[in-house]
C-alpha atoms as a PDB file:
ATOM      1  CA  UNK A   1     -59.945-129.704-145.231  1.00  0.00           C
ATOM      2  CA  UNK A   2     -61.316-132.210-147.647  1.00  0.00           C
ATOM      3  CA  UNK A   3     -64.390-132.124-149.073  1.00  0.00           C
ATOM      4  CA  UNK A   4     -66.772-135.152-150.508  1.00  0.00           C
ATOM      5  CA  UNK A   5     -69.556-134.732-152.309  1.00  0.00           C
ATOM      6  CA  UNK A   6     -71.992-137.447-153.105  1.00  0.00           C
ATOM      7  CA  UNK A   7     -73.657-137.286-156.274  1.00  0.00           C
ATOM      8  CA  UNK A   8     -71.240-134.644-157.469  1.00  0.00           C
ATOM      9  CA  UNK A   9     -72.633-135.745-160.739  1.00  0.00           C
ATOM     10  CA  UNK A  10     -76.023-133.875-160.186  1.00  0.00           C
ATOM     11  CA  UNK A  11     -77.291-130.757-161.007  1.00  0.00           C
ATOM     12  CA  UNK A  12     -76.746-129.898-157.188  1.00  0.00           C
ATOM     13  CA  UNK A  13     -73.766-131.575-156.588  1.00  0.00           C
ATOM     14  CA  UNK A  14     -71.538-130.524-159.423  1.00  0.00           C
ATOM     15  CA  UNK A  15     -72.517-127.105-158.955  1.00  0.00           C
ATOM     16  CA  UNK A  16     -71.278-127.414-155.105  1.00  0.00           C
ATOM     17  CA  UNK A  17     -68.275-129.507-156.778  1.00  0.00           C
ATOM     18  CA  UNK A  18     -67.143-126.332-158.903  1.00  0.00           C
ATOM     19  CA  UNK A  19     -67.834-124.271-155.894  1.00  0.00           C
ATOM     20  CA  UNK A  20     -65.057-125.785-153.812  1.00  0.00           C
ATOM     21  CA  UNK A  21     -62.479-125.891-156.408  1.00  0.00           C
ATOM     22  CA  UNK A  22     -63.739-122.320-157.504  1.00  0.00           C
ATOM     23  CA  UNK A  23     -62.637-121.683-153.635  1.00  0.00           C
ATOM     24  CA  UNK A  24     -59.288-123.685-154.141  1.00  0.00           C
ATOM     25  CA  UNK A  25     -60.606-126.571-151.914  1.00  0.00           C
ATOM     26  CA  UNK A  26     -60.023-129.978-152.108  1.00  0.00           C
ATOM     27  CA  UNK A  27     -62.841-131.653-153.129  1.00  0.00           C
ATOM     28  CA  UNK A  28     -63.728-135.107-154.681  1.00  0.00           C
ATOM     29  CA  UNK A  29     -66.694-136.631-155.847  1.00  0.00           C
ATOM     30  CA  UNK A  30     -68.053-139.969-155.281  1.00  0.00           C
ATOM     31  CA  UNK A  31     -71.540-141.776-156.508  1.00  0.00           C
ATOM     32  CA  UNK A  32     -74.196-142.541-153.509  1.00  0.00           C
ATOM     33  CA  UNK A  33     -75.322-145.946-153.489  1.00  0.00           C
ATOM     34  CA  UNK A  34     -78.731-146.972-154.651  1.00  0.00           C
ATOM     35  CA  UNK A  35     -80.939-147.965-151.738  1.00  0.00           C
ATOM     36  CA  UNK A  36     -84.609-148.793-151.648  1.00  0.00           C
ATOM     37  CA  UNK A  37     -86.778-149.136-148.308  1.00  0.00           C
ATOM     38  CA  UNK A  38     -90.123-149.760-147.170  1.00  0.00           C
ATOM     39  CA  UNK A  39     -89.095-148.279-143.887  1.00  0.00           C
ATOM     40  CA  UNK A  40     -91.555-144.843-143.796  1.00  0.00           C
ATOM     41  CA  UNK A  41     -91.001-143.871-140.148  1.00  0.00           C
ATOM     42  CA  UNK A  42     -87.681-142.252-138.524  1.00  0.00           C
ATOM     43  CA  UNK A  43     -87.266-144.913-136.346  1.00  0.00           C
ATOM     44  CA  UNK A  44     -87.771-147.787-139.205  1.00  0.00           C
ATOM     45  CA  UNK A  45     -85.586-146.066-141.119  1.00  0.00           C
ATOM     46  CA  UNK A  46     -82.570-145.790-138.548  1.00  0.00           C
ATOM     47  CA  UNK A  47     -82.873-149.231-138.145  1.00  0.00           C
ATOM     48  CA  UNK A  48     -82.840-149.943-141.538  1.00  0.00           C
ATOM     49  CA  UNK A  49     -79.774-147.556-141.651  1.00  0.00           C
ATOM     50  CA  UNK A  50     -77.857-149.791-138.677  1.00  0.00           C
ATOM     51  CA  UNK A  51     -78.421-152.787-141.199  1.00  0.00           C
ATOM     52  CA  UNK A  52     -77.408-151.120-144.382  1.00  0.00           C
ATOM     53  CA  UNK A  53     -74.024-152.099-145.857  1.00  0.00           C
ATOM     54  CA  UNK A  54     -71.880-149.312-145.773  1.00  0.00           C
ATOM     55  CA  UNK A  55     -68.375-150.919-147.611  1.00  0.00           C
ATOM     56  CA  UNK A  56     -68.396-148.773-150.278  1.00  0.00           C
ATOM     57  CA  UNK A  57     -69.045-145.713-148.729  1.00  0.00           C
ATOM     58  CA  UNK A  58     -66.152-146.442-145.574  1.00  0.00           C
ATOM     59  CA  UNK A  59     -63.784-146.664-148.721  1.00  0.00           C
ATOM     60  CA  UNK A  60     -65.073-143.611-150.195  1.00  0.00           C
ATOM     61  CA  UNK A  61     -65.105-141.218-147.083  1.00  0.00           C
ATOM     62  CA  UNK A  62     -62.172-142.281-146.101  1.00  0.00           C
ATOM     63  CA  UNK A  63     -59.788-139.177-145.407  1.00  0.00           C
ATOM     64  CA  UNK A  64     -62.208-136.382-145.851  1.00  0.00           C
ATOM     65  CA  UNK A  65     -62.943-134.046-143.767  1.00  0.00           C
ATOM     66  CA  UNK A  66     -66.788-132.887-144.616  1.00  0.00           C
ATOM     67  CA  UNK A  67     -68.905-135.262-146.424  1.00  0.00           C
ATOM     68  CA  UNK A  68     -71.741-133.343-148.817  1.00  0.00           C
ATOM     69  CA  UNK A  69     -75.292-135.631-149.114  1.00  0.00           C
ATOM     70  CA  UNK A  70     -76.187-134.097-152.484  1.00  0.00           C
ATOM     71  CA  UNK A  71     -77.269-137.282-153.456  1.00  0.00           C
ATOM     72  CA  UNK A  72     -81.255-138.477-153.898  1.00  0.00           C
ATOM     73  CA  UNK A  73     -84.337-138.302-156.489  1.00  0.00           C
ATOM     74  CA  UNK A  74     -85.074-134.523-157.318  1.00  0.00           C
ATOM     75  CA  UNK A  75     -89.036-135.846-158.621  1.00  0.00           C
ATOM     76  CA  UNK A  76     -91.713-133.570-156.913  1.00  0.00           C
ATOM     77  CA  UNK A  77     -94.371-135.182-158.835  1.00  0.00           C
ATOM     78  CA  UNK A  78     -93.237-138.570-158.322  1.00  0.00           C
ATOM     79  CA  UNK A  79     -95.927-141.232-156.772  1.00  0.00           C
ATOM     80  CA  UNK A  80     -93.323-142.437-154.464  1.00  0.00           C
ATOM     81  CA  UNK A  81     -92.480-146.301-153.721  1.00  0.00           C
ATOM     82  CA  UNK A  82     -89.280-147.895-152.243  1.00  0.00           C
ATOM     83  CA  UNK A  83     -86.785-146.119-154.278  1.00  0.00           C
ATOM     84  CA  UNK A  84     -87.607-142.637-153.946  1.00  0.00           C
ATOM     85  CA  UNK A  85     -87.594-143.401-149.891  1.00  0.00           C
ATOM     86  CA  UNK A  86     -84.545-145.380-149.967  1.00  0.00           C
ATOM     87  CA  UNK A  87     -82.817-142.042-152.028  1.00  0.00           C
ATOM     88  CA  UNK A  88     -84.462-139.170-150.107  1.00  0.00           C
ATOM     89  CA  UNK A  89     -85.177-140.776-146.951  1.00  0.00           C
ATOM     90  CA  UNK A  90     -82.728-143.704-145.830  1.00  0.00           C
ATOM     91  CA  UNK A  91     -79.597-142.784-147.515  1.00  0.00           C
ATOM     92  CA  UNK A  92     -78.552-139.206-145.249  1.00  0.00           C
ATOM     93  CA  UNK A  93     -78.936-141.769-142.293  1.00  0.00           C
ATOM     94  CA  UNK A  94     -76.874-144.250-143.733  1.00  0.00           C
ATOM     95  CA  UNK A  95     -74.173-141.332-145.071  1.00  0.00           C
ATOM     96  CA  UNK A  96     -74.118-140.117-141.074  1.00  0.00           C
ATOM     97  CA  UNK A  97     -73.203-143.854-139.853  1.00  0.00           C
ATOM     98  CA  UNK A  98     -70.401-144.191-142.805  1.00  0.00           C
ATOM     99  CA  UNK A  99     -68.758-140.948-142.118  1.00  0.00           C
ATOM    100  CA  UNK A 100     -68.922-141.277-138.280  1.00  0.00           C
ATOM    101  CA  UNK A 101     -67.357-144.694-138.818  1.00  0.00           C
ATOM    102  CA  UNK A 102     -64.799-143.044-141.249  1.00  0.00           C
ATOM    103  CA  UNK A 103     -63.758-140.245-139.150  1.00  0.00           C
ATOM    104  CA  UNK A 104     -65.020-137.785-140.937  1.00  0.00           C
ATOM    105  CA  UNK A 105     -65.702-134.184-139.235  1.00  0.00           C
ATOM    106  CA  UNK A 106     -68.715-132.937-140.471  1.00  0.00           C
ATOM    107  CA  UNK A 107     -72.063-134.341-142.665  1.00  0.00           C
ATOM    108  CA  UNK A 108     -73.953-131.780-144.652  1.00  0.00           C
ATOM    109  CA  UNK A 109     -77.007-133.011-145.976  1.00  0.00           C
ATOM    110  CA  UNK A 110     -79.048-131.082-148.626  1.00  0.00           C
ATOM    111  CA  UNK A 111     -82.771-131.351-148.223  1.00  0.00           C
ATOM    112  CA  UNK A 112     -85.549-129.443-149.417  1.00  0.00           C
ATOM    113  CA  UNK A 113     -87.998-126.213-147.723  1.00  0.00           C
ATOM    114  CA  UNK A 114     -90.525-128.469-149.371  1.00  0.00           C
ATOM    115  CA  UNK A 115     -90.536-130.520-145.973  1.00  0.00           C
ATOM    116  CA  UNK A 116     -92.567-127.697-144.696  1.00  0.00           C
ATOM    117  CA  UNK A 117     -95.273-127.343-147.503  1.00  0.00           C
ATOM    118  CA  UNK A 118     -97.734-124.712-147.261  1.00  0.00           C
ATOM    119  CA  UNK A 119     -96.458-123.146-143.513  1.00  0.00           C
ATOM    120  CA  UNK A 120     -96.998-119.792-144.295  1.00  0.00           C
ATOM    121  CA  UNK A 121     -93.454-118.784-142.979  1.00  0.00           C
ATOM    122  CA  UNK A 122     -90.197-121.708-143.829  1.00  0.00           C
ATOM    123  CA  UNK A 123     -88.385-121.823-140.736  1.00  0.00           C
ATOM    124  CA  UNK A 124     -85.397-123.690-139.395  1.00  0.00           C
ATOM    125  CA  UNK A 125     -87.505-125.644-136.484  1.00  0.00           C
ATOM    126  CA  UNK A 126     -88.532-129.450-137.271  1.00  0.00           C
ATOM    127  CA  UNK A 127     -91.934-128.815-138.046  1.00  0.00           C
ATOM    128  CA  UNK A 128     -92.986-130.496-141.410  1.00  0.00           C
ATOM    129  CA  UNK A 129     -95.691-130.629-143.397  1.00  0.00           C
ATOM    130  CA  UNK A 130     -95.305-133.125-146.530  1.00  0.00           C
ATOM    131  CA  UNK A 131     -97.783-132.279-149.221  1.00  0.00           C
ATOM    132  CA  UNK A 132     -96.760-135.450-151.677  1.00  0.00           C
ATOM    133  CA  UNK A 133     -94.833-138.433-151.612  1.00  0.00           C
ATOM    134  CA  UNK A 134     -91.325-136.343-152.809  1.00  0.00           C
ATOM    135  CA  UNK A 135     -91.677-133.581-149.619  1.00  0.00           C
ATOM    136  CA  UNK A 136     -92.708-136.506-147.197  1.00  0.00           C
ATOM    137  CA  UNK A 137     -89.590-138.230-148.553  1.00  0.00           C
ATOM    138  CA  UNK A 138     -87.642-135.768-147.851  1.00  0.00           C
ATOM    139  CA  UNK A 139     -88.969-134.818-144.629  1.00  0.00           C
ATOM    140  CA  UNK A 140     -88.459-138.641-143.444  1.00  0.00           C
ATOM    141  CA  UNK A 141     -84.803-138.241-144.047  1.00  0.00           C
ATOM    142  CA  UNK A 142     -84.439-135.382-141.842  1.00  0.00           C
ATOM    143  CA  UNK A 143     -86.318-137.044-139.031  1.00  0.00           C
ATOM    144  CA  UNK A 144     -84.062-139.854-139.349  1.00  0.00           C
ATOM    145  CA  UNK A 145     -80.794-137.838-140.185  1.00  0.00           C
ATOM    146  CA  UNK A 146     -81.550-136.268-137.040  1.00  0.00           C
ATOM    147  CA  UNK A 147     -82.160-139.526-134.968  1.00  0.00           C
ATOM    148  CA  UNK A 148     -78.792-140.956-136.633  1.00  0.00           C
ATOM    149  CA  UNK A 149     -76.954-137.486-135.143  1.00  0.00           C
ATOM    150  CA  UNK A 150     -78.097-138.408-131.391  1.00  0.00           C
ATOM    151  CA  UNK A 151     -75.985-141.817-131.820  1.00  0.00           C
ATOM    152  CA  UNK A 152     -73.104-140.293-133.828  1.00  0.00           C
ATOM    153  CA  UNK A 153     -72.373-137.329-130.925  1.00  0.00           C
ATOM    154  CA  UNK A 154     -68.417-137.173-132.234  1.00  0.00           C
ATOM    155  CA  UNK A 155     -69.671-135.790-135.742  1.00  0.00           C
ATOM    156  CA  UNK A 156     -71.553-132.555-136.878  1.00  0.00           C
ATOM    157  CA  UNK A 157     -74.061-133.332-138.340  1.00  0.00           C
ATOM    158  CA  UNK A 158     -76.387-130.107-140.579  1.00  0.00           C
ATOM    159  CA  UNK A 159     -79.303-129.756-142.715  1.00  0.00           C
ATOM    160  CA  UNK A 160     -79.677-127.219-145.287  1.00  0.00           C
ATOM    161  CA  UNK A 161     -83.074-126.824-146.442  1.00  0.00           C
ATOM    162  CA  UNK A 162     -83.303-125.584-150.124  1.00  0.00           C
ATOM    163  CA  UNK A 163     -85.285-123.452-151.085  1.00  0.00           C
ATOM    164  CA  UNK A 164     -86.717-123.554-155.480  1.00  0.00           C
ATOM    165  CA  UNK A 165     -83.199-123.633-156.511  1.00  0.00           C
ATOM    166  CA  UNK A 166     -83.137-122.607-160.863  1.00  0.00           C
ATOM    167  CA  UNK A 167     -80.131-122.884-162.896  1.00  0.00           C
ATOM    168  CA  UNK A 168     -79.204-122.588-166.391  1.00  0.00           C
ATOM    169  CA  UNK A 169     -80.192-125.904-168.248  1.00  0.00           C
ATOM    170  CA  UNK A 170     -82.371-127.227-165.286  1.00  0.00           C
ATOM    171  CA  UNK A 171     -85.719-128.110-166.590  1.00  0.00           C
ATOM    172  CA  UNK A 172     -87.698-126.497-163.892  1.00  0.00           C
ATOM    173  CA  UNK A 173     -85.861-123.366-164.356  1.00  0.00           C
ATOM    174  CA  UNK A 174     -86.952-123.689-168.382  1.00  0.00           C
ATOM    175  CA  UNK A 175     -90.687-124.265-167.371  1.00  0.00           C
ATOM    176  CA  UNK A 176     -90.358-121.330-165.435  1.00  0.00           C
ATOM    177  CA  UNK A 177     -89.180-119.382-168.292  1.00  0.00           C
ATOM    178  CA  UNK A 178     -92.400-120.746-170.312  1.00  0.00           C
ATOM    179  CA  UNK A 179     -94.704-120.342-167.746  1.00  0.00           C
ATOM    180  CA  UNK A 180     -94.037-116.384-167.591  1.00  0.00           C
ATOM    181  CA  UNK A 181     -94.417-116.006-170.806  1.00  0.00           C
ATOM    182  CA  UNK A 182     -97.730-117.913-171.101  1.00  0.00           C
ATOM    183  CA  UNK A 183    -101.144-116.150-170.872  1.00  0.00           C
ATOM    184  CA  UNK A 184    -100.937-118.154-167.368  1.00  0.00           C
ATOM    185  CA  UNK A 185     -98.578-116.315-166.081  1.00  0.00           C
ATOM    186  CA  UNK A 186     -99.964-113.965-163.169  1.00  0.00           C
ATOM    187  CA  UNK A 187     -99.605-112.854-159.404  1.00  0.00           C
ATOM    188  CA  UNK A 188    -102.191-112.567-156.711  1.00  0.00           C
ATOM    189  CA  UNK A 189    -102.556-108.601-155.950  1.00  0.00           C
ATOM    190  CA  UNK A 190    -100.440-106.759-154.752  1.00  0.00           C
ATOM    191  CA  UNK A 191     -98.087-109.241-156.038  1.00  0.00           C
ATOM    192  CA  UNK A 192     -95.482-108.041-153.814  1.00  0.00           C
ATOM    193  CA  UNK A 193     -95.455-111.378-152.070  1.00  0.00           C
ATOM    194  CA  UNK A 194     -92.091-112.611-151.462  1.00  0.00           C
ATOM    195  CA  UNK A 195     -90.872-115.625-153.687  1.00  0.00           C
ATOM    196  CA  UNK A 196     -88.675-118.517-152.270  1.00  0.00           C
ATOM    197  CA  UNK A 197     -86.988-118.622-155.726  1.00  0.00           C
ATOM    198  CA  UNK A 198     -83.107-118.926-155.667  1.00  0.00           C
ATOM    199  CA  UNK A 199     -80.198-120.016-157.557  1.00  0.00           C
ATOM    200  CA  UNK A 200     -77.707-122.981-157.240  1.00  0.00           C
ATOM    201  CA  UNK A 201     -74.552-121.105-157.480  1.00  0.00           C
ATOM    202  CA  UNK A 202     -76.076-119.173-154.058  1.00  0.00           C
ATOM    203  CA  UNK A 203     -76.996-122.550-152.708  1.00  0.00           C
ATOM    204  CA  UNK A 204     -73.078-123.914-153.452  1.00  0.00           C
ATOM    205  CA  UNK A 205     -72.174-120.817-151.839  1.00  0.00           C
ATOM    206  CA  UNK A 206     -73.604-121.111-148.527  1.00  0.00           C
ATOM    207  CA  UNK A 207     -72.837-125.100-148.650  1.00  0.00           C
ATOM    208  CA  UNK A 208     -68.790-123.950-148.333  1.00  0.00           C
ATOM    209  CA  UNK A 209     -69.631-121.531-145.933  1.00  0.00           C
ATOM    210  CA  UNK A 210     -71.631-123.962-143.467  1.00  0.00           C
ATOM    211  CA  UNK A 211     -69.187-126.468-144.339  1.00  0.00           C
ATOM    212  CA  UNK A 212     -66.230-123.711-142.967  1.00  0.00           C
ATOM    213  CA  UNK A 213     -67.520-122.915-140.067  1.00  0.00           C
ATOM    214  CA  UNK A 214     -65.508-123.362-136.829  1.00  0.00           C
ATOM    215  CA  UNK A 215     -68.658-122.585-134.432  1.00  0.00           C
ATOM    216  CA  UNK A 216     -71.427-124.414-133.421  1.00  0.00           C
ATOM    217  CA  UNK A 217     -73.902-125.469-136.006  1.00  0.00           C
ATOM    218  CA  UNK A 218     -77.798-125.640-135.795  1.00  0.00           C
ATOM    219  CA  UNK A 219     -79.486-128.794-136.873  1.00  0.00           C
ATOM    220  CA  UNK A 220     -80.844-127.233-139.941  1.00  0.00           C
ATOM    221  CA  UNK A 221     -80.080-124.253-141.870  1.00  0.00           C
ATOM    222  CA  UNK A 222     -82.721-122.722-144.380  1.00  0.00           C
ATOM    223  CA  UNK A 223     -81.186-121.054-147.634  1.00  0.00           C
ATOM    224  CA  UNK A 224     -81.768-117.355-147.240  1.00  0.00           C
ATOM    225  CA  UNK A 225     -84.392-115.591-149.736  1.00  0.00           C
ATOM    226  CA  UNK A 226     -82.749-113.600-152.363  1.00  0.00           C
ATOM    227  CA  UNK A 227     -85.402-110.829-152.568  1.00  0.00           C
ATOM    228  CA  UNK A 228     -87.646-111.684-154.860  1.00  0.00           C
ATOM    229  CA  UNK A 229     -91.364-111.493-155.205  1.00  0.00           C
ATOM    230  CA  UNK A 230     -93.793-113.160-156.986  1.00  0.00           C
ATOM    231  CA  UNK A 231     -93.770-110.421-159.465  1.00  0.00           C
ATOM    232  CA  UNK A 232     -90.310-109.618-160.405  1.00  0.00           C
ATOM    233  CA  UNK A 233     -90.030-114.002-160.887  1.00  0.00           C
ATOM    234  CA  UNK A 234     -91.669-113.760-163.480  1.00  0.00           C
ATOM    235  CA  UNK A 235     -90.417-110.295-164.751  1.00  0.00           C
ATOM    236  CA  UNK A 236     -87.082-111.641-164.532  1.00  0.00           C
ATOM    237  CA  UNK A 237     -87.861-114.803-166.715  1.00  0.00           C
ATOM    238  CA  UNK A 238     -89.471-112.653-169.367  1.00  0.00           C
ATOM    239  CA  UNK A 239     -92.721-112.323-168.710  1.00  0.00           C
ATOM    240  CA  UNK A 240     -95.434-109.659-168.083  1.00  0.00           C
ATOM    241  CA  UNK A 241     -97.745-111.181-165.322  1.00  0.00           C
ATOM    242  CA  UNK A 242    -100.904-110.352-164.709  1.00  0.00           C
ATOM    243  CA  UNK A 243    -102.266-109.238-161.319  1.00  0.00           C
ATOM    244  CA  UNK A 244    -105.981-111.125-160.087  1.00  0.00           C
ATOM    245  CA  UNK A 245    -107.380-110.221-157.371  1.00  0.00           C
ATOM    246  CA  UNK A 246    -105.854-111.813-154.381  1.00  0.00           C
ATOM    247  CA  UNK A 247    -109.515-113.122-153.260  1.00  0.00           C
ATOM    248  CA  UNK A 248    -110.213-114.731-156.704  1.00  0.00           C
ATOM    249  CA  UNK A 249    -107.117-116.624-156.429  1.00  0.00           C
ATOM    250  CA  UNK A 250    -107.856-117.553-152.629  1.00  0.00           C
ATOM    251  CA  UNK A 251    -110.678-119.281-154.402  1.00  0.00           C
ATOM    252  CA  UNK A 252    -109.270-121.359-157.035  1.00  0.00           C
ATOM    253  CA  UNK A 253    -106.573-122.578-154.654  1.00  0.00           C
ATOM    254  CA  UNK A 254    -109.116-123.776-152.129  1.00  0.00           C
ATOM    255  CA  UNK A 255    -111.362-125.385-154.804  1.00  0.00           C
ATOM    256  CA  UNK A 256    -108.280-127.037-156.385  1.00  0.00           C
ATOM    257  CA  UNK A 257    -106.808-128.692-153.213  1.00  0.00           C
ATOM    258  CA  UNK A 258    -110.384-129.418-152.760  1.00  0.00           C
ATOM    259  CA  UNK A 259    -110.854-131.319-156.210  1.00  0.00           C
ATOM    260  CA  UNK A 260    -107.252-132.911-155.764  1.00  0.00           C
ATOM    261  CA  UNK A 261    -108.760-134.465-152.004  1.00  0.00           C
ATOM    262  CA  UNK A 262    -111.572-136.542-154.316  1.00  0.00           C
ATOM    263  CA  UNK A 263    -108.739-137.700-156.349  1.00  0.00           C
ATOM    264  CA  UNK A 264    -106.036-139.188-153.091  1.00  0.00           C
ATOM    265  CA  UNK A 265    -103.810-136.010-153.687  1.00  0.00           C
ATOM    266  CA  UNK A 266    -102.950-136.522-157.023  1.00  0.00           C
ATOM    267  CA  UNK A 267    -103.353-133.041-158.347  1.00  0.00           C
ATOM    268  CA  UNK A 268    -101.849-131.468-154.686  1.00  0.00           C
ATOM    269  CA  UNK A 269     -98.127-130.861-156.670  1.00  0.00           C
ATOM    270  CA  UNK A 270    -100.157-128.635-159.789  1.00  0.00           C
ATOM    271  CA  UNK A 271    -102.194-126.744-157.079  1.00  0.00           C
ATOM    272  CA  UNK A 272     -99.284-125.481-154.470  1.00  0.00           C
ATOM    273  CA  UNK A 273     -97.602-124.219-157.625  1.00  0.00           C
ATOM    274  CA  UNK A 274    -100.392-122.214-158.921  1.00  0.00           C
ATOM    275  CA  UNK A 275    -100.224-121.097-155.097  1.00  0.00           C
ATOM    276  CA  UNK A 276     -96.711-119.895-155.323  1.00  0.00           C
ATOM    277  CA  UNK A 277     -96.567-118.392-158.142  1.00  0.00           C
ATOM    278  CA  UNK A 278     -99.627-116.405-156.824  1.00  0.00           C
ATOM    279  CA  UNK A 279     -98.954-116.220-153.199  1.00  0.00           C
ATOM    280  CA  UNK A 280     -95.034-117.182-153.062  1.00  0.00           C
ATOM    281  CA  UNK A 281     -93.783-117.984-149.666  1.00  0.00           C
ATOM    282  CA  UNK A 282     -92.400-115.626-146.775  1.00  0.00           C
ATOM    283  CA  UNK A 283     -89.686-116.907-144.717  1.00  0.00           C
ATOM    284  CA  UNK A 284     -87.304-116.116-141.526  1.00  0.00           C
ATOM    285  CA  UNK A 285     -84.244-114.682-142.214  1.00  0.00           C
ATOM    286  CA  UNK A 286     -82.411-117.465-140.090  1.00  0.00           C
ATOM    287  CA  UNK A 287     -79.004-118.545-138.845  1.00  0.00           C
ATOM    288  CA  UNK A 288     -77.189-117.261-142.144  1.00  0.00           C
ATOM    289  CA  UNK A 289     -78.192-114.491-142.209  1.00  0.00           C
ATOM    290  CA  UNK A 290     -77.769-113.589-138.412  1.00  0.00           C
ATOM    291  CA  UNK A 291     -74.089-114.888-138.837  1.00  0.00           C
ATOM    292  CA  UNK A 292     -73.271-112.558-141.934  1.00  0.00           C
ATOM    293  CA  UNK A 293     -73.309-115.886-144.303  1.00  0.00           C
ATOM    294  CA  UNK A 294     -75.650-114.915-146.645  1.00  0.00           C
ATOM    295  CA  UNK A 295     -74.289-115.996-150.354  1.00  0.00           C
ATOM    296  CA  UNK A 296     -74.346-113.487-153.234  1.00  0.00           C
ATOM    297  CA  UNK A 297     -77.761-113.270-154.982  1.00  0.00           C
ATOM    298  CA  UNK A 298     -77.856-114.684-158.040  1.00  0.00           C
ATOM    299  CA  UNK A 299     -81.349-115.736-159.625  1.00  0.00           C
ATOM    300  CA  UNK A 300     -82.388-112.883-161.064  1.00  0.00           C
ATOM    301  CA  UNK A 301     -79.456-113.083-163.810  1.00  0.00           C
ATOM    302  CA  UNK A 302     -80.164-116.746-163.894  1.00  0.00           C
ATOM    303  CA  UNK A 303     -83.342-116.150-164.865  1.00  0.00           C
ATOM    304  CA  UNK A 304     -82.519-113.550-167.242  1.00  0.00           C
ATOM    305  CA  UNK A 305     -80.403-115.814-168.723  1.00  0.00           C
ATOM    306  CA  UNK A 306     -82.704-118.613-169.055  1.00  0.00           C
ATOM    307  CA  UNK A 307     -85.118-116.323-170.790  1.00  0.00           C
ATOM    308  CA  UNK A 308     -82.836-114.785-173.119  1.00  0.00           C
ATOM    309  CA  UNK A 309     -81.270-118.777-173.940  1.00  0.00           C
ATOM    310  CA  UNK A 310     -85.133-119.472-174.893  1.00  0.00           C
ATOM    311  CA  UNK A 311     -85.624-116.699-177.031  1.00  0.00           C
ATOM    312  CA  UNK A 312     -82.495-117.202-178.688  1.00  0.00           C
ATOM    313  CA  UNK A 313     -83.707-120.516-179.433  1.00  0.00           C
ATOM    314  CA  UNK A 314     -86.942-119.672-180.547  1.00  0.00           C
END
């Protein structure tokens, strides 16, 4: 098969990129184009979709087999507007109707577990719940990838929900690093609490493997945990956390989303990750896992690395 990723260029997408030629797979890489949309429901934005201009993209798809969406704005703390829906939430919609139209077998779209916000367990159903403009973004262009997969029966169509992905060089992975080894660094007790932290070369992993696979395929496919907790995060990235009581921290995170309500929302993004680096996030172990697809686990070295990079550099 042939392989496409858009935005092959990204952090994301070049890691998938060396992935596939890692595996000996033919794979190319092509720029998304930049759309912008006012369109904010699933049904808006299909239509928008339907009207888009897809020239470009035809040309590009053209005689490839699986077409990779690792396209779109990675900015959780973005205010939103008509870009960041046009790149997170119109463009996988869009991508389906090109690569339908090109003949193209299969549409993997990369999307975030930030859809579903603070459920206390990430699952593989619909169910969202956008906490800022970036997760509702995203969540919008699963709603309407999935609407655009009704009219496009002839081509699989799969969403892979990502979970905090870290990487060497990727600024969240470096605040990470900082953040353990500030005095703020510290877990809600036990601090056993399982953390949805995980590392891009796993993500490229199970991307080839979804991307392989002659069965059926479920609408969306959540990246599988890679056994870390709260705790050994932050252990890993070179800190020595501290552990609060768990009802003390219950506390702050209710009076912060409650101070960020006064204020529209604006400080929701600094509150839910105070809340996972106390609490984390548990999650189902899912179709990869129940179909032996579960990539290597990585993070932990990546965040040894990351830490030992920064001390170097210190």
């Amino acid at each position: 098969m042939s392989w496409l990723v858009l935005g092959g260029s990204g952090f994301v997408g070049s890691a998938v990129l060396r992935a596939l030629h890692s595996a000996g797979i033919e794979a190319h890489a092509a720029p998304a184009p930049r759309l912008t949309t006012a369109a904010d429901t699933p049904t808006a934005l299909l239509e928008a979709a339907a009207l888009s201009d897809i020239t470009e993209l035809l040309a590009a798809i053209r005689g490839h087999d699986v077409v990779v969406n690792a396209a779109g704005l990675a900015t959780p703390s973005s205010a939103g507007g008509d870009g960041l829906l046009g790149a997170n939430a119109l463009l996988p919609a869009v991508v389906a109707r090109a690569a339908a139209a090109a003949g193209a077998r299969r549409v993997i779209h990369l999307s975030s577990a930030a859809v579903q916000g603070r459920t206390p367990v990430l699952d593989e159903t619909d169910a969202v719940r956008p906490f800022s403009a970036y997760s509702r973004s995203k969540a919008l262009g699963e709603q309407a990838l999935a609407l655009a997969a009704e009219r496009e029966p002839e081509i699989s169509v799969v969403t892979i929900r990502a979970t905090s992905v870290q990487g060497q060089g990727r600024p969240t992975t470096t605040a990470l690093v900082r953040l353990a080894r500030s005095p703020l660094a510290s877990v809600a007790s036990p601090g056993d609490a399982a953390s949805p932290i995980t590392s891009v070369d796993a993500l490229a992993e199970l991307v080839i493997a979804v991307g392989r696979h002659e069965g059926p395929l479920p609408a969306r496919v959540l990246q599988p945990w890679e056994g870390l907790t709260v705790r050994s995060v932050l252990e890993a990235a070179g800190g020595r956390p501290r552990v609060l009581p768990a009802g003390l921290c219950r506390l702050a995170v209710g009076i912060g989303y409650a101070l960020s309500a006064l204020v529209r929302g604006r400080l929701d993004g600094h509150v839910r990750r105070a809340e996972l680096m106390w609490f984390g996030q548990d999650q189902v172990a899912g179709w990869a896992t129940d179909h032996g697809l579960e990539p290597t686990a990585r993070v932990q070295s990546v965040l040894a690395a990351a830490a030992g990079s920064r001390s170097d550099a210190a």
